[in-house]
Protein backbone atom coordinates (compact mmCIF):
# COMPACT_ATOMS: atom_id res chain seq x y z
CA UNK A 1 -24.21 11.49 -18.96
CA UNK A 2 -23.70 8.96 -21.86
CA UNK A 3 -26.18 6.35 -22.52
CA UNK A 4 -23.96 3.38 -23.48
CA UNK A 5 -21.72 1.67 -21.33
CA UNK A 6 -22.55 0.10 -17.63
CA UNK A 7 -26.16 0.69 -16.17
CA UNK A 8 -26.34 2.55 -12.63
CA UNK A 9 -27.56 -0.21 -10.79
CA UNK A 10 -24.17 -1.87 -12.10
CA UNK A 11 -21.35 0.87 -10.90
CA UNK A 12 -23.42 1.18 -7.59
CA UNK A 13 -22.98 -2.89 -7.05
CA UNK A 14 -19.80 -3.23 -8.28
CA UNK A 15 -19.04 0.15 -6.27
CA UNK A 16 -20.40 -2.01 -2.85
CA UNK A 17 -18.74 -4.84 -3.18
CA UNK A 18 -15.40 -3.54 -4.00
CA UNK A 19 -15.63 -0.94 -1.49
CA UNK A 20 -16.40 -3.64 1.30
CA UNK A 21 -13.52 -5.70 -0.12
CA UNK A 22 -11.14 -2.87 0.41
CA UNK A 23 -12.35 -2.16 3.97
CA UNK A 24 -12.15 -5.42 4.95
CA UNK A 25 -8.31 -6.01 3.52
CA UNK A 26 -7.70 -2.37 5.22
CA UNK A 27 -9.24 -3.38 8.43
CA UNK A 28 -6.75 -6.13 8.77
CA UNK A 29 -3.70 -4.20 7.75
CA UNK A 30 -4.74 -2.05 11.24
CA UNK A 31 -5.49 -5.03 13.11
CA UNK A 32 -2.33 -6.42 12.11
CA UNK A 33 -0.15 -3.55 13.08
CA UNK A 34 -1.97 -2.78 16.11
CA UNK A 35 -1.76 -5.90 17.26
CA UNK A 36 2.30 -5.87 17.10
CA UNK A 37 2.56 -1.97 18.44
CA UNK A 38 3.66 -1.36 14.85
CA UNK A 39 1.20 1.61 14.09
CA UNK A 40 2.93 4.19 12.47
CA UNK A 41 2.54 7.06 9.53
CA UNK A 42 1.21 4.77 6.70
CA UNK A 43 -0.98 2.80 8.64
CA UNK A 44 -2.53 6.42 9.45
CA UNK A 45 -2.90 7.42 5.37
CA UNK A 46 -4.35 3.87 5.03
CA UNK A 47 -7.17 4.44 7.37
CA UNK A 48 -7.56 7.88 5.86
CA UNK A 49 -7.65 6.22 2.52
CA UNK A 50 -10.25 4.04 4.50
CA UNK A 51 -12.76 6.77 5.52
CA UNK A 52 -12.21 8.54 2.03
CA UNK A 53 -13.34 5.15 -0.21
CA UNK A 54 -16.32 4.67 2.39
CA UNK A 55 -17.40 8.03 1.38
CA UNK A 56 -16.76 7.82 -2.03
CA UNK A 57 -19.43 5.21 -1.97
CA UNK A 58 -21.92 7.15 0.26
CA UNK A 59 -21.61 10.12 -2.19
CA UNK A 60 -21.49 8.11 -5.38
CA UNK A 61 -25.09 5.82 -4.02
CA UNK A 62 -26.55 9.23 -3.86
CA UNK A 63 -25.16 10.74 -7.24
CA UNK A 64 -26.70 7.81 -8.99
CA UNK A 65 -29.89 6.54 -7.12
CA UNK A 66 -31.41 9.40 -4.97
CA UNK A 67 -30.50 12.50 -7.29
CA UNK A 68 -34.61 13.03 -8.18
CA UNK A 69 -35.22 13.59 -4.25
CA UNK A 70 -32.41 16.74 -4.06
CA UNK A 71 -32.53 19.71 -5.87
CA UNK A 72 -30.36 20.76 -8.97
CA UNK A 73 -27.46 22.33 -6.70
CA UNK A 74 -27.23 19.16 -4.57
CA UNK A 75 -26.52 16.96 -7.59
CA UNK A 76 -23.91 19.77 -8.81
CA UNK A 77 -22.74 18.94 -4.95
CA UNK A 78 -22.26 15.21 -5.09
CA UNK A 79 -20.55 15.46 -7.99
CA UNK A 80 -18.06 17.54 -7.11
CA UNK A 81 -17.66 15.43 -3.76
CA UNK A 82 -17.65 12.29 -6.39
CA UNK A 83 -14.48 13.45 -8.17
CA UNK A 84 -12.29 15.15 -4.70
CA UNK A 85 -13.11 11.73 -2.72
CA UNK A 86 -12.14 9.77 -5.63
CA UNK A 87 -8.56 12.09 -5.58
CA UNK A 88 -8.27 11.20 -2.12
CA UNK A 89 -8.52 7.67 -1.85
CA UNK A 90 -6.09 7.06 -5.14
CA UNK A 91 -3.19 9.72 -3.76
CA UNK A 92 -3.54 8.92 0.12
CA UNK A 93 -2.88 5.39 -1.14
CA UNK A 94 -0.32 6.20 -2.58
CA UNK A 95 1.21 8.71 0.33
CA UNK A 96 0.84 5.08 2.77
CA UNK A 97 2.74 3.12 0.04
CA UNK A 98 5.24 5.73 -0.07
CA UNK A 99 5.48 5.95 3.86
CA UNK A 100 5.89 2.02 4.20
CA UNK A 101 8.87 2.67 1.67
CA UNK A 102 10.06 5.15 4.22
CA UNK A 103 10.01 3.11 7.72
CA UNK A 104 12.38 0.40 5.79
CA UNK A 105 15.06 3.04 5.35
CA UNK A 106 17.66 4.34 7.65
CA UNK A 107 17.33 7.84 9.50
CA UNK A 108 19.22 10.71 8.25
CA UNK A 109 20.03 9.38 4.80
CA UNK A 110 19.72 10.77 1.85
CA UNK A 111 17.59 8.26 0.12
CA UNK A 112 15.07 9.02 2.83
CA UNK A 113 15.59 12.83 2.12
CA UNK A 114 14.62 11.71 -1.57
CA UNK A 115 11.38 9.68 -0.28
CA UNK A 116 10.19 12.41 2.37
CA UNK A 117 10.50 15.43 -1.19
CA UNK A 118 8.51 12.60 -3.01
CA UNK A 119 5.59 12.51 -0.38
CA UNK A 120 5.79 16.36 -0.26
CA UNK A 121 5.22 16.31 -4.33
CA UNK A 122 3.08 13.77 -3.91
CA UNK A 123 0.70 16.38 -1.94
CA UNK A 124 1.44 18.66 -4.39
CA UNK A 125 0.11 16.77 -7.31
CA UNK A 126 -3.27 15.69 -5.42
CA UNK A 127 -3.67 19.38 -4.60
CA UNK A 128 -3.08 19.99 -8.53
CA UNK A 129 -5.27 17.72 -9.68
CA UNK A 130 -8.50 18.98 -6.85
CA UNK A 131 -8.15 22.81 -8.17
CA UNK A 132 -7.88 21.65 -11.58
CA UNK A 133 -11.44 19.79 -11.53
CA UNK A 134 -12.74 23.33 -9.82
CA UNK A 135 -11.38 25.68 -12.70
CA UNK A 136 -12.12 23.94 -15.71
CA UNK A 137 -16.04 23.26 -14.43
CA UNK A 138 -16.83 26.04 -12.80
CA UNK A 139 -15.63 27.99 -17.05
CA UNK A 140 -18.45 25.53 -18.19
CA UNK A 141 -22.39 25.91 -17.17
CA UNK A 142 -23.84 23.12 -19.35
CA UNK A 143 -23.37 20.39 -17.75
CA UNK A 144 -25.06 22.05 -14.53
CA UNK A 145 -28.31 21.39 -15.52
CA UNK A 146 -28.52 18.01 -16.32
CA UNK A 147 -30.29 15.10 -14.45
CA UNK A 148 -26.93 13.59 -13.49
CA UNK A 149 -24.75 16.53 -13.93
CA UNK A 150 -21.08 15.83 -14.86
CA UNK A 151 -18.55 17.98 -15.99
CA UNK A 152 -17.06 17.22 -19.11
CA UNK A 153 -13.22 17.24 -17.41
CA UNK A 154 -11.36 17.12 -20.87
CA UNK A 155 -8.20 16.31 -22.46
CA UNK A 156 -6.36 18.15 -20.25
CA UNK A 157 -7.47 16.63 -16.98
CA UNK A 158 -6.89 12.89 -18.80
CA UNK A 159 -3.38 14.21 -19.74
CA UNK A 160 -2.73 14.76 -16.54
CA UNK A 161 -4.04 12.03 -14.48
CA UNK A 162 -2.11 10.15 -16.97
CA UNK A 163 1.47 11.74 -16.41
CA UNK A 164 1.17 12.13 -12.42
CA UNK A 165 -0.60 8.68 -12.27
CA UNK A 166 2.70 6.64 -14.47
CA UNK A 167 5.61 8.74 -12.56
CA UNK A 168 4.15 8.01 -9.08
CA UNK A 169 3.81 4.30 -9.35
CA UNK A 170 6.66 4.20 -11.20
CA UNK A 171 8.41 5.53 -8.28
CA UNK A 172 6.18 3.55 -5.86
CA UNK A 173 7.17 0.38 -7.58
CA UNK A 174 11.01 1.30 -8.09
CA UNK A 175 12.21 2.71 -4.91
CA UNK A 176 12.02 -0.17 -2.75
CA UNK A 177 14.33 -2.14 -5.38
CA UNK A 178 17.33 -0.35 -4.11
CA UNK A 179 16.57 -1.52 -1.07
CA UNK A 180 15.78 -5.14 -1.55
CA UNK A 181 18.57 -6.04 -4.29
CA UNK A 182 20.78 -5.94 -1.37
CA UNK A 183 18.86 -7.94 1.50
CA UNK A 184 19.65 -11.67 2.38
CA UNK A 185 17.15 -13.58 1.00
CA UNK A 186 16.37 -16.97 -0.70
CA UNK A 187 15.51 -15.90 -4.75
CA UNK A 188 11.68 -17.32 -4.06
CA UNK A 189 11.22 -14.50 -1.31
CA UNK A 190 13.07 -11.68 -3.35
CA UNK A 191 10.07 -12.43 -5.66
CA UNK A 192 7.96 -11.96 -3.67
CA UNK A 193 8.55 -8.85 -2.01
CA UNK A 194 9.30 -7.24 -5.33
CA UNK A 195 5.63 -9.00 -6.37
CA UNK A 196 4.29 -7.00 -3.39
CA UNK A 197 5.54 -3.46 -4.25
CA UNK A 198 5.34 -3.94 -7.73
CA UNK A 199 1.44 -4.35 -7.31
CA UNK A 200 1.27 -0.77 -7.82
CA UNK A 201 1.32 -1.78 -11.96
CA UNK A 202 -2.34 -2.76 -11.15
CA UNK A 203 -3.53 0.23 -9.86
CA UNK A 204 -1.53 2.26 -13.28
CA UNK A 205 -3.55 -0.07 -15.91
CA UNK A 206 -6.66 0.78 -14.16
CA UNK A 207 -5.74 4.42 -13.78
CA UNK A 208 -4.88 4.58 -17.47
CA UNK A 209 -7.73 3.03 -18.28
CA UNK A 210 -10.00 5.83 -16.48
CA UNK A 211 -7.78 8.45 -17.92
CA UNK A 212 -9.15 7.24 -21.68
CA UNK A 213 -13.05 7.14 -20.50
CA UNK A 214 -12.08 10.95 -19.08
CA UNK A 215 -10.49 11.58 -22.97
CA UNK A 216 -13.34 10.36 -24.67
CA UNK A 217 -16.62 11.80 -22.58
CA UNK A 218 -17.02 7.61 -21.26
CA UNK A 219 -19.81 8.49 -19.12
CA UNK A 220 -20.82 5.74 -16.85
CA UNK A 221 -17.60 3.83 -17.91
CA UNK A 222 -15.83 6.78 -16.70
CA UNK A 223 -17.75 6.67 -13.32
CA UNK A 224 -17.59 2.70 -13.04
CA UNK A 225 -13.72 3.13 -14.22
CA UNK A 226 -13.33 5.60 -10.96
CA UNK A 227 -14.59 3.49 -8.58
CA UNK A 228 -12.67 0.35 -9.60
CA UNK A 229 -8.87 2.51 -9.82
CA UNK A 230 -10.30 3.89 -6.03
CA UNK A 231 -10.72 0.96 -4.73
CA UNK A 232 -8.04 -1.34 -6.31
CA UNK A 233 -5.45 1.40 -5.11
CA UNK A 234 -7.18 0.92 -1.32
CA UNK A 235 -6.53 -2.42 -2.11
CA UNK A 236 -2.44 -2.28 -3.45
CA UNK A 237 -1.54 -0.11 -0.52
CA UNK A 238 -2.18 -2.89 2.18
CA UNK A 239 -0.68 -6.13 0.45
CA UNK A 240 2.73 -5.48 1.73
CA UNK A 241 1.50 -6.00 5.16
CA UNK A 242 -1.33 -8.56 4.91
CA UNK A 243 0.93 -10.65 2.38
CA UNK A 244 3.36 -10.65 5.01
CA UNK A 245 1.17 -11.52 7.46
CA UNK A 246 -0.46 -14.22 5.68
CA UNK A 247 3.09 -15.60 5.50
CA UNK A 248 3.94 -15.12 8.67
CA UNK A 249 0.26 -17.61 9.67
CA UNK A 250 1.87 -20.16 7.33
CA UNK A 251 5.30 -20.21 8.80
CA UNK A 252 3.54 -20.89 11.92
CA UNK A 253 1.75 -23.85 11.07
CA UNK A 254 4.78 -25.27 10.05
CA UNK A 255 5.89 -29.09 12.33
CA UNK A 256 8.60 -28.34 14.57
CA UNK A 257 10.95 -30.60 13.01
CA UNK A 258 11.25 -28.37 10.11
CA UNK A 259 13.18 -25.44 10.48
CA UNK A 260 11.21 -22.38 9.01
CA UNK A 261 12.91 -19.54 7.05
CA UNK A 262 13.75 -16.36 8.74
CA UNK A 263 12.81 -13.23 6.72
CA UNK A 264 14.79 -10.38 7.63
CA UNK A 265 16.16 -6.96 6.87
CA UNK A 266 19.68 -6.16 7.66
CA UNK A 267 21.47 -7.71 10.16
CA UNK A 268 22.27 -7.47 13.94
CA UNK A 269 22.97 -3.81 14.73
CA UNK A 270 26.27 -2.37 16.79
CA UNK A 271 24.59 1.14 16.93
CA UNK A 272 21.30 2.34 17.46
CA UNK A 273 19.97 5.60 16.37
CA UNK A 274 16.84 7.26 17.43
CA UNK A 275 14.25 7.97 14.40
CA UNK A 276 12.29 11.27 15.29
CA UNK A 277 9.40 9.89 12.50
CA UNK A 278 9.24 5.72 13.57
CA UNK A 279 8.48 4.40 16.88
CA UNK A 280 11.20 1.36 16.78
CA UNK A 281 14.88 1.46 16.62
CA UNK A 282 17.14 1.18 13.71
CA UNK A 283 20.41 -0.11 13.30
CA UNK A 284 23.04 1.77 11.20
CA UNK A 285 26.15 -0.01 11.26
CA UNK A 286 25.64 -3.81 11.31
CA UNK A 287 27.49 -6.96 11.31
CA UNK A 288 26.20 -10.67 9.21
CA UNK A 289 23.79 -12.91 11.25
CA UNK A 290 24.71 -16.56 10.37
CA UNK A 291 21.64 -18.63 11.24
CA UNK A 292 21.91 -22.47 11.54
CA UNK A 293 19.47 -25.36 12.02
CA UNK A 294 19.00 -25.63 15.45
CA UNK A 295 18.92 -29.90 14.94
CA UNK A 296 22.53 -29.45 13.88
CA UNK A 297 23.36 -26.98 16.63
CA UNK A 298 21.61 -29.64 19.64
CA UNK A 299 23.38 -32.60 17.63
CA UNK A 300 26.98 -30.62 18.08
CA UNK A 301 26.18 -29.39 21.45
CA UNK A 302 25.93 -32.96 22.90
CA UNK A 303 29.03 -34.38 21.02
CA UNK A 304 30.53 -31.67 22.78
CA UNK A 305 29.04 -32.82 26.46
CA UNK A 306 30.18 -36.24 25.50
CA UNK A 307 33.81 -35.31 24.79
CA UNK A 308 34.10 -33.33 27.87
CA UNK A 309 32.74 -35.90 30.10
CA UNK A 310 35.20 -38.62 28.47
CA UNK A 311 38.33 -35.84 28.85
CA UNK A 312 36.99 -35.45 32.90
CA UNK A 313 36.85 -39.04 33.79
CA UNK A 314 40.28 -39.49 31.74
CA UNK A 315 41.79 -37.07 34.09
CA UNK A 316 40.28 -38.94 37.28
CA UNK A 317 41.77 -42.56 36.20
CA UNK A 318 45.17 -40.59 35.83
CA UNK A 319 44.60 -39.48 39.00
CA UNK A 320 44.00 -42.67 40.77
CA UNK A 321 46.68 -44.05 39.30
């Protein structure tokens, strides 16, 4: 392992505290959607995601500190844990991401034909990218024998973290647009749902930026690069729902007086079709909601009283008469 760059005692604190961030922000995102009977196929890859960073750190606290009190085959061990538990959190992040995409589409469409092949060659690429670690350092014996044993992974391995990291956040951050473009909403909250999927761009720069220390033999700034791309993709997959949330808090506080947006998507459905994979309805054929402010609505409603109470007693004087 390469002298220069970040000291251990610096990955394993920046590992901590990142790692804690993420659970925390993850630990919402459940509380959230368990609290509204909204648990459904993402929030399950997010708490895998979960479990899969927490280990991450567990394995990487022991790769760095505690290596002298393990043999030479344990350390060979933890590494290889390091790099598959680093796979997992980045690509079942990605998987939830790619599920929330799905429970905003429509049943039996083809666009969610496209997103369920995606997820399928999503798991496809993570399973690509685990064997390829195995082959390429179980060829090499070198790097078995050293106090902090790490496999030199390559150009290869760089190349292609690099390709399967830009197409699937590409996708991650494109998909939902042709879903959006067409919703009802003011231009400040089209920006910021697109803000919110398009967070994926984050987790890319990092990813890229761990596929260069992997290119170049970084060393510790290829292990402190690793952590941070784990964690900030723990991180990306959840703001769609704790943004929304936080929103939703603020909305709340709002005075009475003041009529508060409604965010929604679609409209009021006609017909109502089962979906096998989501536990609420969803409406396929739909008509326009008009909302109004409901100060307007109580002001119209009374002139309304009044001019039926004034046509009544009308028709009473006519009939005295």
């Amino acid at each position: 392992m390469s002298s220069s760059g970040p000291t251990l005692i610096q990955i394993e604190i920046a590992g901590i505290v990142l790692t804690i961030v993420a659970i925390i922000v993850t630990s919402l995102r459940l509380y959230v959607r368990a609290r509204q009977k909204r648990l459904w196929i993402d929030d399950a890859w997010a708490a895998l995601g979960m479990i899969f960073n927490f280990m991450l750190l567990v394995t990487d606290c022991l790769y760095l500190q505690d290596y002298e009190r393990y043999p030479q085959s344990t350390r060979v061990a933890l590494y290889y844990m390091d790099v598959q538990f680093f796979y997992a959190v980045v690509w079942s992040s990605r998987i939830s991401i790619l599920f929330t995409i799905v429970r905003l589409t429509v049943p039996r469409t083809f666009f969610r034909s496209i997103l369920m092949f995606a997820a399928i060659i999503f798991g496809t690429i993570w399973a690509l990218l685990f064997s390829q670690v195995w082959w390429i350092c179980e060829t090499e014996s070198g790097w078995r024998t050293q106090p902090h044993p790490q496999c030199d992974l390559g150009r290869s391995v760089a190349i292609t973290q690099m390709i399967t990291d830009v197409l699937g956040d590409l996708f991650l951050i494109f998909a939902p647009f042709s879903l959006l473009y067409k919703v009802r909403l003011s231009r400040a909250q089209k920006v910021r749902v697109f803000s919110v999927f398009s967070a994926s761009a984050i987790t890319t720069i990092v990813s890229l930026t761990h596929a260069y220390y992997i290119f170049s033999g970084g060393g510790t700034k290829e292990v402190m690069a690793a952590m941070v791309e784990a964690s900030m993709s723990l991180i990306v997959e959840n703001l769609s729902v704790v943004v929304a949330f936080i929103f939703n808090l603020k909305a709340g506080e709002d005075p009475p007086s003041t009529p508060t947006p409604i965010v929604t998507f679609g409209s009021q459905p006609r017909k109502r079709v089962r979906d096998p994979l989501a536990t609420t309805f969803i409406g396929v054929e739909s008509t326009p909601i008009v909302l109004e402010d409901l100060s307007k609505s109580g002001l119209r409603s009374l002139k309304t009283d009044n001019d039926d109470e004034n046509s009544v007693n009308s028709w009473e004087g006519k009939q005295a008469i």
